[in-house]
Each structure stands twice: as C-alpha cells, then as structure tokens.
PDB file of N, CA and C in Angstrom:
ATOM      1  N   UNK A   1      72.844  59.153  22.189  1.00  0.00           N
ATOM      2  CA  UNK A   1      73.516  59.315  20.915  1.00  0.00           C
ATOM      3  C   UNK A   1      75.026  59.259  21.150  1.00  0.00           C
ATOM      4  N   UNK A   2      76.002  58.554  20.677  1.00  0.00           N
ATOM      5  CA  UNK A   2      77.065  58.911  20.088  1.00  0.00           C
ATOM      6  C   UNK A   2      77.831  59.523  19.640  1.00  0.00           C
ATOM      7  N   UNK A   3      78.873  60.320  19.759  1.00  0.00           N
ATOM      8  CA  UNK A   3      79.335  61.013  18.758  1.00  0.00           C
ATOM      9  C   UNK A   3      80.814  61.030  18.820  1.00  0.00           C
ATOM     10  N   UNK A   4      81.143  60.929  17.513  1.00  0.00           N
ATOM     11  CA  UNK A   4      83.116  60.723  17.529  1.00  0.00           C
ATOM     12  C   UNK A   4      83.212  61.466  16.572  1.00  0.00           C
ATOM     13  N   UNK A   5      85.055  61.795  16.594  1.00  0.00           N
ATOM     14  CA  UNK A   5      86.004  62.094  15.746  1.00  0.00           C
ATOM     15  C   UNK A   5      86.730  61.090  15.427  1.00  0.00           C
ATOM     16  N   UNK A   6      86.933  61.058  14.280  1.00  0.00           N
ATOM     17  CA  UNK A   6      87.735  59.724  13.794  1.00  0.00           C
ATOM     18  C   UNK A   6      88.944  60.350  12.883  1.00  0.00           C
ATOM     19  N   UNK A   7      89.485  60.539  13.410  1.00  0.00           N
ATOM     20  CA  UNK A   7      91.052  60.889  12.508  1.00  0.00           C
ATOM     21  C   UNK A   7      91.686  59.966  11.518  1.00  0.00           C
ATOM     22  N   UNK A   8      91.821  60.064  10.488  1.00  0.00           N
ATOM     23  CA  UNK A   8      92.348  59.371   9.719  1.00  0.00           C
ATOM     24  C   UNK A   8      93.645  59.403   8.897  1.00  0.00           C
ATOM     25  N   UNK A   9      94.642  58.666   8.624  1.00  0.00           N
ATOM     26  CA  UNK A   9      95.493  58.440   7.823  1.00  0.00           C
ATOM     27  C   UNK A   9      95.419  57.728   6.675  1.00  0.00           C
ATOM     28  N   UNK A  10      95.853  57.867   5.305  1.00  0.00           N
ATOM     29  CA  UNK A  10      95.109  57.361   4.365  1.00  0.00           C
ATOM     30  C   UNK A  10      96.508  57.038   3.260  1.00  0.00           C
ATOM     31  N   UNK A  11      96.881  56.430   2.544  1.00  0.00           N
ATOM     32  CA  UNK A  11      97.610  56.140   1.401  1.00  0.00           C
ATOM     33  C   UNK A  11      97.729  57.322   0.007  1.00  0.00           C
ATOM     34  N   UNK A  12      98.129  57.842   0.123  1.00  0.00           N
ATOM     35  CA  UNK A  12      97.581  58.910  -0.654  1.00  0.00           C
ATOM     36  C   UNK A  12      97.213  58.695  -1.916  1.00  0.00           C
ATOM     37  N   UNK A  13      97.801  57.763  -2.954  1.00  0.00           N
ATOM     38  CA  UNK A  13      96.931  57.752  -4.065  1.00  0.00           C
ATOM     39  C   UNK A  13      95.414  57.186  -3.867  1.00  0.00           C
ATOM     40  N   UNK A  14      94.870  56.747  -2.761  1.00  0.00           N
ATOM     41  CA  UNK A  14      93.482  56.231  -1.903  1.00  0.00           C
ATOM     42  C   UNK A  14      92.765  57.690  -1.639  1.00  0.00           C
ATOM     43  N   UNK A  15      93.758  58.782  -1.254  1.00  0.00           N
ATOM     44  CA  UNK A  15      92.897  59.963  -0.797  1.00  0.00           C
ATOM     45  C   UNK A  15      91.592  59.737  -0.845  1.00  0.00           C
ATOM     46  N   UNK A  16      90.752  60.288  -2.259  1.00  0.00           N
ATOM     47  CA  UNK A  16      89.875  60.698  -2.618  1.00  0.00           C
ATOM     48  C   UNK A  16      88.945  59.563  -2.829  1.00  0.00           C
ATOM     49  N   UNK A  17      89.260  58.127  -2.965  1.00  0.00           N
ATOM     50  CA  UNK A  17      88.642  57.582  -2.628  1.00  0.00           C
ATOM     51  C   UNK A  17      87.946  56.469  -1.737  1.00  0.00           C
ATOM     52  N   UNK A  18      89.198  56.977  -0.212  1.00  0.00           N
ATOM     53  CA  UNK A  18      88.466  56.926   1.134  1.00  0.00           C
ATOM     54  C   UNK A  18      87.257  57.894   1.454  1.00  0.00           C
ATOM     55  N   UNK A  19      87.953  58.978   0.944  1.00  0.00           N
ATOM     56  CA  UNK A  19      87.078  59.959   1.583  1.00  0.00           C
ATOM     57  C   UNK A  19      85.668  60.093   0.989  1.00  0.00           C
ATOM     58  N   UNK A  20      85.449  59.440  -0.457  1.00  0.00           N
ATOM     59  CA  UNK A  20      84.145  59.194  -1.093  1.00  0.00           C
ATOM     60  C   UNK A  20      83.638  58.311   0.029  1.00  0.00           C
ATOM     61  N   UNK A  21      84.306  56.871   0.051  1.00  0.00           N
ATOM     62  CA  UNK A  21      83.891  55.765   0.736  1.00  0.00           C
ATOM     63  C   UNK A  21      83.174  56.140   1.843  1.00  0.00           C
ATOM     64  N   UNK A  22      84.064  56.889   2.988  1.00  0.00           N
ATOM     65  CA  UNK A  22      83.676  57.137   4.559  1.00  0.00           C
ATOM     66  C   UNK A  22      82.068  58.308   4.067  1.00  0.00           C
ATOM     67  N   UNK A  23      82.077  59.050   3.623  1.00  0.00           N
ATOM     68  CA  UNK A  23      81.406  60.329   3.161  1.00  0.00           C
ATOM     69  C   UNK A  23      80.149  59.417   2.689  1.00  0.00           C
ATOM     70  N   UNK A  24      79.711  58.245   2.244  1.00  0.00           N
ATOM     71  CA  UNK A  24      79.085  57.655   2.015  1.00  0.00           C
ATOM     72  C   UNK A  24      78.519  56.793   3.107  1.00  0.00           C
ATOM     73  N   UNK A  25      79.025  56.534   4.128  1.00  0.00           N
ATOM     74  CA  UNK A  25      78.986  55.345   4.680  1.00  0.00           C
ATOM     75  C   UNK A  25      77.900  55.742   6.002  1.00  0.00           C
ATOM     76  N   UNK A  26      76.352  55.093   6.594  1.00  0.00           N
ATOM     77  CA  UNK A  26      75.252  55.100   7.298  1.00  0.00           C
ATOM     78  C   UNK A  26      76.377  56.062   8.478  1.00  0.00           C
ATOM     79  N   UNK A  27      76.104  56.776   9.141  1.00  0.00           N
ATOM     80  CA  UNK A  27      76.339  57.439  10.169  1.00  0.00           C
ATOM     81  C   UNK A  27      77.519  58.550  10.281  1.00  0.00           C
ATOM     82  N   UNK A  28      78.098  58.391   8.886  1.00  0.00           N
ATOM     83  CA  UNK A  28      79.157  59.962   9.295  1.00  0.00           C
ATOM     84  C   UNK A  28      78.962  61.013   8.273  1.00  0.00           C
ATOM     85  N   UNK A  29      78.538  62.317   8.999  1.00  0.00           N
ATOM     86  CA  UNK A  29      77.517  63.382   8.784  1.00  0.00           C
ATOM     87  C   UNK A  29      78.693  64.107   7.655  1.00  0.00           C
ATOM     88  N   UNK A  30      80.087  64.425   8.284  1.00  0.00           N
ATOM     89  CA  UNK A  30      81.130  65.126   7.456  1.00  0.00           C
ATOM     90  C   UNK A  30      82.083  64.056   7.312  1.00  0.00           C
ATOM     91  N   UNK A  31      82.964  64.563   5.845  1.00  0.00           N
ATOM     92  CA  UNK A  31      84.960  64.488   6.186  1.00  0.00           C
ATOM     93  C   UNK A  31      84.757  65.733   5.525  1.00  0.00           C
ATOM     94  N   UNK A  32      86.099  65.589   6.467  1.00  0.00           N
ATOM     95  CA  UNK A  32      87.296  66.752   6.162  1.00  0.00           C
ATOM     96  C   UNK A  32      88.367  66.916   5.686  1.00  0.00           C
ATOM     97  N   UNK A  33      89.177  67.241   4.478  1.00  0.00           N
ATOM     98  CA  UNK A  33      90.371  66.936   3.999  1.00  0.00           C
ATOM     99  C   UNK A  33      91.244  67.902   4.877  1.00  0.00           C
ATOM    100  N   UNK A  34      92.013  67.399   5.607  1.00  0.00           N
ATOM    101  CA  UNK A  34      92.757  68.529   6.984  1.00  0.00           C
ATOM    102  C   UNK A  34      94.471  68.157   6.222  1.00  0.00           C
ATOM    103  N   UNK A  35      95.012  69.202   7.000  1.00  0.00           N
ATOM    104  CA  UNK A  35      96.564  69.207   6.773  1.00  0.00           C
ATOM    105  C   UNK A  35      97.338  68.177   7.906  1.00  0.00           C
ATOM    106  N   UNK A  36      98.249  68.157   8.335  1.00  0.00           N
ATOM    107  CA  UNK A  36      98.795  68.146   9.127  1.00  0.00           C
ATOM    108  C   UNK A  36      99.204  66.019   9.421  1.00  0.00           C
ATOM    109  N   UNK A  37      99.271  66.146  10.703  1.00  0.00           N
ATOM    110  CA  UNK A  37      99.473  64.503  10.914  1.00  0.00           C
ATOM    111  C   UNK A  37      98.632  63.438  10.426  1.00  0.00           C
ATOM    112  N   UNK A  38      97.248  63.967  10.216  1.00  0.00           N
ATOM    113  CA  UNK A  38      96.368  63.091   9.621  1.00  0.00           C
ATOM    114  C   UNK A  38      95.416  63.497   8.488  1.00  0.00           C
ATOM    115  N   UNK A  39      95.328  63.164   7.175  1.00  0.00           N
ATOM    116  CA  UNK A  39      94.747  62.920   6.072  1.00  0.00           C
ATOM    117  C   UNK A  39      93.353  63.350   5.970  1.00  0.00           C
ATOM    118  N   UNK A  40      92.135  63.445   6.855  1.00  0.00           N
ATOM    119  CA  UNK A  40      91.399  63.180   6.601  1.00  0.00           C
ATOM    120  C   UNK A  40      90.507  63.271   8.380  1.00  0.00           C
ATOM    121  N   UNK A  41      89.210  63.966   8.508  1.00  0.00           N
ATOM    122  CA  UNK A  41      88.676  64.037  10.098  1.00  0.00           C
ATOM    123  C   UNK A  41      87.283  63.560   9.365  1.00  0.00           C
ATOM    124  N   UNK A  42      86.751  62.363  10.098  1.00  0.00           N
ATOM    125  CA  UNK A  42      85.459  62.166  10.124  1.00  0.00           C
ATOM    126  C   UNK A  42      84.209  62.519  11.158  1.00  0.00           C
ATOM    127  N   UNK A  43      83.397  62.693  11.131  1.00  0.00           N
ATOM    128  CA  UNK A  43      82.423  62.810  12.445  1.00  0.00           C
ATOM    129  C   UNK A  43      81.029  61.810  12.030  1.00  0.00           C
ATOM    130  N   UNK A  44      81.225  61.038  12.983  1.00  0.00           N
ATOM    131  CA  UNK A  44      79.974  59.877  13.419  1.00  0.00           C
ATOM    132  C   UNK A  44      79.047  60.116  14.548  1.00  0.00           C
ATOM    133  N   UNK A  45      77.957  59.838  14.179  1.00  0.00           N
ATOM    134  CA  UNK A  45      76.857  59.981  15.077  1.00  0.00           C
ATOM    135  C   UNK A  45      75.764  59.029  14.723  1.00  0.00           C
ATOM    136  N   UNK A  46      75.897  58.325  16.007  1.00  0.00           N
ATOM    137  CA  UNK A  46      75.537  56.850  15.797  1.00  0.00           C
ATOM    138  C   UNK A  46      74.015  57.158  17.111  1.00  0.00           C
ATOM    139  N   UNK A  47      73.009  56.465  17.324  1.00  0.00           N
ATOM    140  CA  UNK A  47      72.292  56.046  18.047  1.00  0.00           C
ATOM    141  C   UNK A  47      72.384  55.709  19.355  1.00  0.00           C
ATOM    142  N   UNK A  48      73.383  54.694  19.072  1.00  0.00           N
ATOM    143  CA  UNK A  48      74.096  54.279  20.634  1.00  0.00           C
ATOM    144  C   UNK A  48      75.286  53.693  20.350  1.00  0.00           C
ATOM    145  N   UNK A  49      75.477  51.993  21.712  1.00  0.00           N
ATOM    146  CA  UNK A  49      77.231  51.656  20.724  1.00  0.00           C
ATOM    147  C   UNK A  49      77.077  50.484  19.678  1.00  0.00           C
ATOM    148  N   UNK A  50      75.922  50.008  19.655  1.00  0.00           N
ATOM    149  CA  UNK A  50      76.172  48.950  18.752  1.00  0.00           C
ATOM    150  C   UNK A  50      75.992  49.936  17.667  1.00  0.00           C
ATOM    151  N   UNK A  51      75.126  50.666  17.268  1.00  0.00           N
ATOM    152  CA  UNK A  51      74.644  51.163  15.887  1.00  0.00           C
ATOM    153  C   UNK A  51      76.761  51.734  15.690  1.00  0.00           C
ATOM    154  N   UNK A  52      76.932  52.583  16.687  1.00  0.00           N
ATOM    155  CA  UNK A  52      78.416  53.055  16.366  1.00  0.00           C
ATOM    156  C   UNK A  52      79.780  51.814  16.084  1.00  0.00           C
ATOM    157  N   UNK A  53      79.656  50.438  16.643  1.00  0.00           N
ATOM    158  CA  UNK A  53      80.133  49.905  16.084  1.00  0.00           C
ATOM    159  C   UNK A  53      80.030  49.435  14.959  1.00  0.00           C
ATOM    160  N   UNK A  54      79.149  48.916  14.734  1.00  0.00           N
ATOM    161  CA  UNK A  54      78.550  48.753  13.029  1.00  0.00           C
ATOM    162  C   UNK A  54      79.228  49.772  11.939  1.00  0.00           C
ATOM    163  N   UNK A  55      79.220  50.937  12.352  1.00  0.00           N
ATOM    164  CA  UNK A  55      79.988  51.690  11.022  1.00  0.00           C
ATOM    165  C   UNK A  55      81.100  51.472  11.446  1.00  0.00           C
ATOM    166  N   UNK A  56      81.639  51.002  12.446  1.00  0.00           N
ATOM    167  CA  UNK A  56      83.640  50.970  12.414  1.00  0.00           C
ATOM    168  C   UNK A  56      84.135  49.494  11.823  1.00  0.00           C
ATOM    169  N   UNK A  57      83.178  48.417  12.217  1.00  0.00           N
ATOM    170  CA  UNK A  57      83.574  46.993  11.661  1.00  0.00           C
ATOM    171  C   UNK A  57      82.699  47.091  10.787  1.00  0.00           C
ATOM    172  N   UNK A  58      81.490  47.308  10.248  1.00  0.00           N
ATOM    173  CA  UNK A  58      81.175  46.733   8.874  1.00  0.00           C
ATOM    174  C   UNK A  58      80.838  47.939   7.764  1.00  0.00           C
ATOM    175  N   UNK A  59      81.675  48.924   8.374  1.00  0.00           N
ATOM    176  CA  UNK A  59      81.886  49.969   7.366  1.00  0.00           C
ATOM    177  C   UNK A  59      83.710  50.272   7.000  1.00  0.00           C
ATOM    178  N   UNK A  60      83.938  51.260   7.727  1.00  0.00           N
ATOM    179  CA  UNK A  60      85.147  51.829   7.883  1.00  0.00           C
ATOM    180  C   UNK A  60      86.335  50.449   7.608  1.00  0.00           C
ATOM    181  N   UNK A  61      86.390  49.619   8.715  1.00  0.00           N
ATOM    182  CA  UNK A  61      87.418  48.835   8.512  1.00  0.00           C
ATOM    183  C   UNK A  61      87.753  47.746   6.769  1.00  0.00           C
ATOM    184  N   UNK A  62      86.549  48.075   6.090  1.00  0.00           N
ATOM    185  CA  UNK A  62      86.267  47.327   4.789  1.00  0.00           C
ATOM    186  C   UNK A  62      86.940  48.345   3.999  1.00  0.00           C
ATOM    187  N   UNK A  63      87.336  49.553   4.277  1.00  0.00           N
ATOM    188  CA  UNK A  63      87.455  50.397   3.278  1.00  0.00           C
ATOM    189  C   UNK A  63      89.161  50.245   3.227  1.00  0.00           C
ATOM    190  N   UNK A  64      89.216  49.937   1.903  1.00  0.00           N
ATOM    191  CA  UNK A  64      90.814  50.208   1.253  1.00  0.00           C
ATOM    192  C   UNK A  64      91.518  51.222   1.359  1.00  0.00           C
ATOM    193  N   UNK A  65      92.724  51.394   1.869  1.00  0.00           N
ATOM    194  CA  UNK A  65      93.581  52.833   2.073  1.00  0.00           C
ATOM    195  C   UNK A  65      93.865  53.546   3.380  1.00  0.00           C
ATOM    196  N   UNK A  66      93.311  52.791   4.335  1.00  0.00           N
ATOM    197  CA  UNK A  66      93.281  53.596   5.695  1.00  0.00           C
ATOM    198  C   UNK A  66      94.432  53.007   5.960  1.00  0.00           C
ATOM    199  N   UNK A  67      95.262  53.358   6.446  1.00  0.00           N
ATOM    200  CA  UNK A  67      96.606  52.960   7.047  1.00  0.00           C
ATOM    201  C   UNK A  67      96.778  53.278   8.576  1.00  0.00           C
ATOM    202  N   UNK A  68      96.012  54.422   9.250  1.00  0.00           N
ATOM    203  CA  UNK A  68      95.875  54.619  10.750  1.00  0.00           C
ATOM    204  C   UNK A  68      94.926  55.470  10.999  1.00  0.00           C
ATOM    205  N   UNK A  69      93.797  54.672  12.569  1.00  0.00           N
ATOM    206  CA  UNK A  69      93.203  56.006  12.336  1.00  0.00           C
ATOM    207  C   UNK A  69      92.843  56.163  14.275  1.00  0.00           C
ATOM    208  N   UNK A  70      92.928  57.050  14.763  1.00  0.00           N
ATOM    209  CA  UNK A  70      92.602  57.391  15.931  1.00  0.00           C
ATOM    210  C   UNK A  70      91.001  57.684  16.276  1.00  0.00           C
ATOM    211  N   UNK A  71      90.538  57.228  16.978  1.00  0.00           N
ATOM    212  CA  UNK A  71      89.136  57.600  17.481  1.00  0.00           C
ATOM    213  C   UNK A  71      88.631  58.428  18.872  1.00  0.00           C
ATOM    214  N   UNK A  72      88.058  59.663  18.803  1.00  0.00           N
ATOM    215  CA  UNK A  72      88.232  60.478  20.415  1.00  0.00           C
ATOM    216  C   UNK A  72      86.120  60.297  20.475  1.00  0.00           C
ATOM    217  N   UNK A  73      85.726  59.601  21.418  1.00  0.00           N
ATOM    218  CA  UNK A  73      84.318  59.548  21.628  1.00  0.00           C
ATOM    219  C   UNK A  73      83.946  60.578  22.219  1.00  0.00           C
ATOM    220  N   UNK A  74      82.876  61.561  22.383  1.00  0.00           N
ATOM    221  CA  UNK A  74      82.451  62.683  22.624  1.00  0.00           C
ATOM    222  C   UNK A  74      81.828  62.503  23.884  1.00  0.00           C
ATOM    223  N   UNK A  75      82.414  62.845  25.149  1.00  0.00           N
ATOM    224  CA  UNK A  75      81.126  62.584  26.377  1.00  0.00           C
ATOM    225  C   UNK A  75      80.239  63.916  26.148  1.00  0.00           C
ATOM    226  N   UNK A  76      80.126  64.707  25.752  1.00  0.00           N
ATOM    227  CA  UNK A  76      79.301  66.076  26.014  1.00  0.00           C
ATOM    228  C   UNK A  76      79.316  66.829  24.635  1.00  0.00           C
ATOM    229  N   UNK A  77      78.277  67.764  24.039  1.00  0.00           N
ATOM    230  CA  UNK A  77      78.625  68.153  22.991  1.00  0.00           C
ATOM    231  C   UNK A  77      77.818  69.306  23.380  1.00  0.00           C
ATOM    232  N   UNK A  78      78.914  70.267  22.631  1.00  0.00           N
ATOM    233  CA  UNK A  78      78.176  71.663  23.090  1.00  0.00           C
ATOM    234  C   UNK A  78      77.715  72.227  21.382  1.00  0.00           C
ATOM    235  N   UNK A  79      76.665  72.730  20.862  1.00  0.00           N
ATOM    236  CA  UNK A  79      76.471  73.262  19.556  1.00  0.00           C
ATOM    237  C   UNK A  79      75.317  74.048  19.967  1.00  0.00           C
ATOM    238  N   UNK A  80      74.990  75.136  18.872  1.00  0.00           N
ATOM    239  CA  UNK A  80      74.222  75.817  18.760  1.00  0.00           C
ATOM    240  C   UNK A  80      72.893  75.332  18.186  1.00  0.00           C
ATOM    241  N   UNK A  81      73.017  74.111  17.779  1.00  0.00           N
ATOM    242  CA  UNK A  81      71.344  73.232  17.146  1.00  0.00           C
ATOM    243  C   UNK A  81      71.193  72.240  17.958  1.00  0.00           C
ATOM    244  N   UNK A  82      70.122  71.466  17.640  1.00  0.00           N
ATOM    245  CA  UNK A  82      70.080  70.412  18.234  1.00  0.00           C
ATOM    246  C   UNK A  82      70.457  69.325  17.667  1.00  0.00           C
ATOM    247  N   UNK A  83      71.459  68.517  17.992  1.00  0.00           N
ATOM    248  CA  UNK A  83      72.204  67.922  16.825  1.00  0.00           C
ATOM    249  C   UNK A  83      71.063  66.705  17.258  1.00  0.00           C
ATOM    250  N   UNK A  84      70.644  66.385  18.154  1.00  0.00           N
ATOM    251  CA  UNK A  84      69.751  64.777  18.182  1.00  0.00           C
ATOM    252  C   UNK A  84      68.846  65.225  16.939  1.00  0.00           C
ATOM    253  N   UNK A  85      68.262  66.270  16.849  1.00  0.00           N
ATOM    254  CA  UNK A  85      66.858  66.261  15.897  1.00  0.00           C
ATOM    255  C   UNK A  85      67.426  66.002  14.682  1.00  0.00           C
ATOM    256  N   UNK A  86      68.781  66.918  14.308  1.00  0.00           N
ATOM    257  CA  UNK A  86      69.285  66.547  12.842  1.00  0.00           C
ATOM    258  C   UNK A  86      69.352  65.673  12.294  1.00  0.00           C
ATOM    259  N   UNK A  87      70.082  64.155  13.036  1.00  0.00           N
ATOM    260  CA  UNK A  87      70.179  63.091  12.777  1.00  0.00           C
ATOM    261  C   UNK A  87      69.397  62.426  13.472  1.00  0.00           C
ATOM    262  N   UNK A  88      68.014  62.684  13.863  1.00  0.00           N
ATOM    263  CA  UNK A  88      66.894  61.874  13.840  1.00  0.00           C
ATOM    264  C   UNK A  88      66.705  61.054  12.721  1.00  0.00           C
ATOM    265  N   UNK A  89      65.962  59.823  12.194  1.00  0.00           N
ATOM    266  CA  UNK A  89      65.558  59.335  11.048  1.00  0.00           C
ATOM    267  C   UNK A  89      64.072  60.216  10.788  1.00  0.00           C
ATOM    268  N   UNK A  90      63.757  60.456   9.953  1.00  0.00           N
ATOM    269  CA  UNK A  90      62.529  61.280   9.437  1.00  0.00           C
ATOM    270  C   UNK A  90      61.072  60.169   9.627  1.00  0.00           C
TER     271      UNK A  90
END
C-alpha cells in the first residue's frame, strides 16, 4: 500500500472547490483545511504506484486552482487500526 501527504496550495477564490474536487477523487481518504504555508493537506492511499499515480495525473493534476503542491510518501506508518483493512475494497 501507499500512502502520502500531499500538501497543497490553492487560489483562494478555488478554496472550496479544490477541496470538494480532491475530497471526491478514488484514493484520498481526508482534506484538511490547515493554516499556515499551505491551503489545504490531503492523504492518499493507493494500492501500489501505478494505482497512486493515477490519482496524481488523472485526478489531482485536472483539478483547477492548485497553484503548488508538495508530496512526502510514507515509508512506514504507525496507527492504532489497521489502515490496509480500512481501505480494502469490500
């Protein structure tokens, strides 16, 4: 499995509707409307890397208003659930 943070910068009259867009889009579980240097924190959890590229080129990059966005890939994830079962497909 996959898993990123995707930081985002956004246009601000776009705000609210990047953050519909991404919040919609096959593989990212949250956003976050955050303060500070960047607009907006996504989290993706993809399968592997093609499924994770697929939401960055034929999702994310289609979406109007992003103006910058940083990506940190997760080697290890520590949580209290099991995040594979969550985002299992049913």
């Amino acid at each position: 499995m996959v898993n990123a943070i995707v930081l985002l910068r956004v246009q601000r009259e776009r705000l609210n509707d990047v953050a519909q867009s991404m919040s919609e889009l096959k593989g990212v579980s949250e956003v976050y409307y955050v303060a500070g240097k960047w607009d907006l924190v996504a989290m993706l959890r993809a399968r592997d890397d093609d499924e994770f590229a697929a939401i960055v080129t034929e999702g994310m990059l289609r979406i109007e208003g992003i103006k910058a966005s940083e990506t940190l890939i997760a080697f290890q994830v520590l949580s209290r659930f099991d995040l594979d079962s969550l985002f299992r497909p049913a």
